[in-house]
Protein backbone atom coordinates (compact mmCIF):
# COMPACT_ATOMS: atom_id res chain seq x y z
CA UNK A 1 0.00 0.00 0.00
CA UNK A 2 0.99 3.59 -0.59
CA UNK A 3 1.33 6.26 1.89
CA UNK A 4 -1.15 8.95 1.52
CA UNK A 5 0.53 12.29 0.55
CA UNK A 6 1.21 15.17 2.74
CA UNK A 7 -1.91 17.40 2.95
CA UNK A 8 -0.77 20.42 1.28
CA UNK A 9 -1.69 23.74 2.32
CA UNK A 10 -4.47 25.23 0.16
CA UNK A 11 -3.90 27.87 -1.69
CA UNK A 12 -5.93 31.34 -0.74
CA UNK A 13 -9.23 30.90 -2.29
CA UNK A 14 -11.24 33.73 -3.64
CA UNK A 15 -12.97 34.63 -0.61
CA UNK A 16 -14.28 37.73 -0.87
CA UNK A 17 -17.84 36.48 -0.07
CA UNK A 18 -16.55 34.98 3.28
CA UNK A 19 -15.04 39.13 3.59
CA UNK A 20 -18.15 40.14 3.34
CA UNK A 21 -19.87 38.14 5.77
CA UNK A 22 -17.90 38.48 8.56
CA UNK A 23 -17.67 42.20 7.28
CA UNK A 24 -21.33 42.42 7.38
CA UNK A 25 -21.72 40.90 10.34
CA UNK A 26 -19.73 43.44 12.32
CA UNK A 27 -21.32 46.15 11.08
CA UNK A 28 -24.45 45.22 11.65
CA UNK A 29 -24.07 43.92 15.69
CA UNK A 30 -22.04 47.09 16.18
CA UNK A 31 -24.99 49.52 14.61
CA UNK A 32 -27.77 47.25 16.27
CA UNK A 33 -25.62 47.58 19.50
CA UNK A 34 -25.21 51.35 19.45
CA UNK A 35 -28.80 51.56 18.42
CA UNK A 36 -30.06 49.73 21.17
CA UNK A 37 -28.34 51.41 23.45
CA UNK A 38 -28.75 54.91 21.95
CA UNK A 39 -24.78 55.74 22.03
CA UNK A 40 -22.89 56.53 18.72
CA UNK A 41 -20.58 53.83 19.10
CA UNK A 42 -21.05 50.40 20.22
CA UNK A 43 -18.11 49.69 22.88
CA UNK A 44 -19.90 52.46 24.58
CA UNK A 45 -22.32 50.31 26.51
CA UNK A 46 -22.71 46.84 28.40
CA UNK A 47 -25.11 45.51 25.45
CA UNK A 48 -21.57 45.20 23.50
CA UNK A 49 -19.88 43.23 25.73
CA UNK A 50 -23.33 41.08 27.01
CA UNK A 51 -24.68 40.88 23.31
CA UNK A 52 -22.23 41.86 20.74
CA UNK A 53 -19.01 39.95 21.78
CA UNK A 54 -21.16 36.22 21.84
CA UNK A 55 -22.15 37.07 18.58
CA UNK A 56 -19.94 38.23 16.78
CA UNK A 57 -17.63 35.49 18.08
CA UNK A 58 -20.41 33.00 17.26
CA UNK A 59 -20.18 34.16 13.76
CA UNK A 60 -16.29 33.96 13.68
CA UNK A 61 -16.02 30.81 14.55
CA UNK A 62 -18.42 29.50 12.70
CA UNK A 63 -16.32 31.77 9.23
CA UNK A 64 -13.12 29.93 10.77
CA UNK A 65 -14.65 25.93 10.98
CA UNK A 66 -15.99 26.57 7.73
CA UNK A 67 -12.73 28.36 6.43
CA UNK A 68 -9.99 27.10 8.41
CA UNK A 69 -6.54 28.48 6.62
CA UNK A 70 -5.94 32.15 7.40
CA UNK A 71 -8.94 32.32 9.55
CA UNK A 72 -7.14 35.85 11.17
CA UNK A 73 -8.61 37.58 8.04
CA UNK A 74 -12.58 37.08 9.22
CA UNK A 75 -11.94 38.83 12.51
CA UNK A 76 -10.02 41.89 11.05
CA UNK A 77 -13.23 41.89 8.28
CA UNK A 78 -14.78 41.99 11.40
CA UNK A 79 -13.48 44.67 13.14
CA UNK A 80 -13.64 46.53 9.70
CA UNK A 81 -17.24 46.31 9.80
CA UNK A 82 -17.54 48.01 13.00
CA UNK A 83 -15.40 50.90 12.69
CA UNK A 84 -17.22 51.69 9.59
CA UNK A 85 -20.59 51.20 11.84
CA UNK A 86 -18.75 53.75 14.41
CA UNK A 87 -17.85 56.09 11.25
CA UNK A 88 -21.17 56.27 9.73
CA UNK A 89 -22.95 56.26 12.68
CA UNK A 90 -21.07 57.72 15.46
CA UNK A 91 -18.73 60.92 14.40
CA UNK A 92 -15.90 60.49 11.27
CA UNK A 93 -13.61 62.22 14.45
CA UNK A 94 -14.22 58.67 16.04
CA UNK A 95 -12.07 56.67 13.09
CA UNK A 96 -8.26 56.85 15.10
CA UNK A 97 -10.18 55.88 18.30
CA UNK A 98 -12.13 53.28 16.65
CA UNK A 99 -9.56 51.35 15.23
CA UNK A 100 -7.76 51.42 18.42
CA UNK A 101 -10.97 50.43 20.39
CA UNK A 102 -12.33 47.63 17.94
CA UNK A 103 -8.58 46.14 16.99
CA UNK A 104 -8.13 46.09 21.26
CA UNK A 105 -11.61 44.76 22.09
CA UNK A 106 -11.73 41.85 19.09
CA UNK A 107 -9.29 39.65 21.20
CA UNK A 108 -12.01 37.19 21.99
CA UNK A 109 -13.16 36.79 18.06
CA UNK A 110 -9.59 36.22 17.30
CA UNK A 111 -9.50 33.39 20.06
CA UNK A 112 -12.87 32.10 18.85
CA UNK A 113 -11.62 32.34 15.23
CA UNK A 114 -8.40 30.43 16.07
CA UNK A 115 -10.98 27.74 18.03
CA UNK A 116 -12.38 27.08 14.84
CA UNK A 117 -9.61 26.90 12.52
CA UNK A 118 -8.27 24.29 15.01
CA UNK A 119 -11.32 22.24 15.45
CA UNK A 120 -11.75 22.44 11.69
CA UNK A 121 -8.10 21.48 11.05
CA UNK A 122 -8.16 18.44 13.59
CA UNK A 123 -11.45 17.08 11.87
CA UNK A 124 -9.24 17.17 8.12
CA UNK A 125 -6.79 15.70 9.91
CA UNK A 126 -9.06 12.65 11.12
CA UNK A 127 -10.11 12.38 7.48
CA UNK A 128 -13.80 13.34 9.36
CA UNK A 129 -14.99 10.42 10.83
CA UNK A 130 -16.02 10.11 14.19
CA UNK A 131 -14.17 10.19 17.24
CA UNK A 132 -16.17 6.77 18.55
CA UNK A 133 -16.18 4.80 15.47
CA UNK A 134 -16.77 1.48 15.55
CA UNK A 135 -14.95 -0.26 12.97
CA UNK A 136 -10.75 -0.12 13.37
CA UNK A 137 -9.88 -1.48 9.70
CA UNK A 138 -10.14 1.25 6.94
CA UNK A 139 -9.01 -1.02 4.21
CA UNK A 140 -11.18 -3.53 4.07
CA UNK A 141 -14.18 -3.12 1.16
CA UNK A 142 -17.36 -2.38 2.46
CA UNK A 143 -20.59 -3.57 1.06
């Protein structure tokens, strides 16, 4: 029998829908946030922290099991996202802080992104089969 080649690393795919998503996404918890809560940016208020941050690292990890290479790119879309919701929303004075603000309070999407890559990675590597599967012998025929 032959060894299976290396897995290679794939190549960056044309992602700009994936972008856009996790673009999309950001901007639209940060505007809902700072609408909710009637400030002109979202890290203003709790409801960012209680609401925003579970979401938006819902939706990051879910970018980064689906997309596991390079998955550092859907949290800085991300974070893109909301300092344009802070920008059109908020004050165009508020870009410098808002970079600073969204880029320092994104840590947990870029831990949840890396979560995903990793569980995503480790399920490629298992070839996706269960953890608890109940035959041993892979080359035999089934029928």
């Amino acid at each position: 029998m032959t060894e299976p080649a290396p897995a290679l690393k794939k190549p960056l795919l044309r992602d700009g829908r994936v972008h856009l998503t996790a673009a999309v996404a950001g901007f639209i918890v940060a505007t809902a946030v700072a609408y909710i809560s009637g400030n002109p940016v979202a890290w203003a208020t709790p409801v960012y922290f209680a609401l925003g941050w579970p979401v938006m690292c819902a939706v990051v990890y879910l970018l980064a099991r689906i997309y596991p290479h390079n998955s550092w790119r859907w949290t800085l879309s991300m974070m893109l996202g909301q300092v344009f919701s802070s920008i059109f929303f908020g004050n165009a004075s508020f870009v410098l802080q808002a970079m600073l603000f969204v880029t320092l309070l994104s840590a947990p999407q870029f831990v949840a992104g890396t979560l995903g890559a990793r569980a995503a990675l480790a399920r490629e590597a298992t070839g996706n089969k269960p953890e608890h599967s109940a035959t041993t012998d892979d080359s035999s025929p089934r029928d």
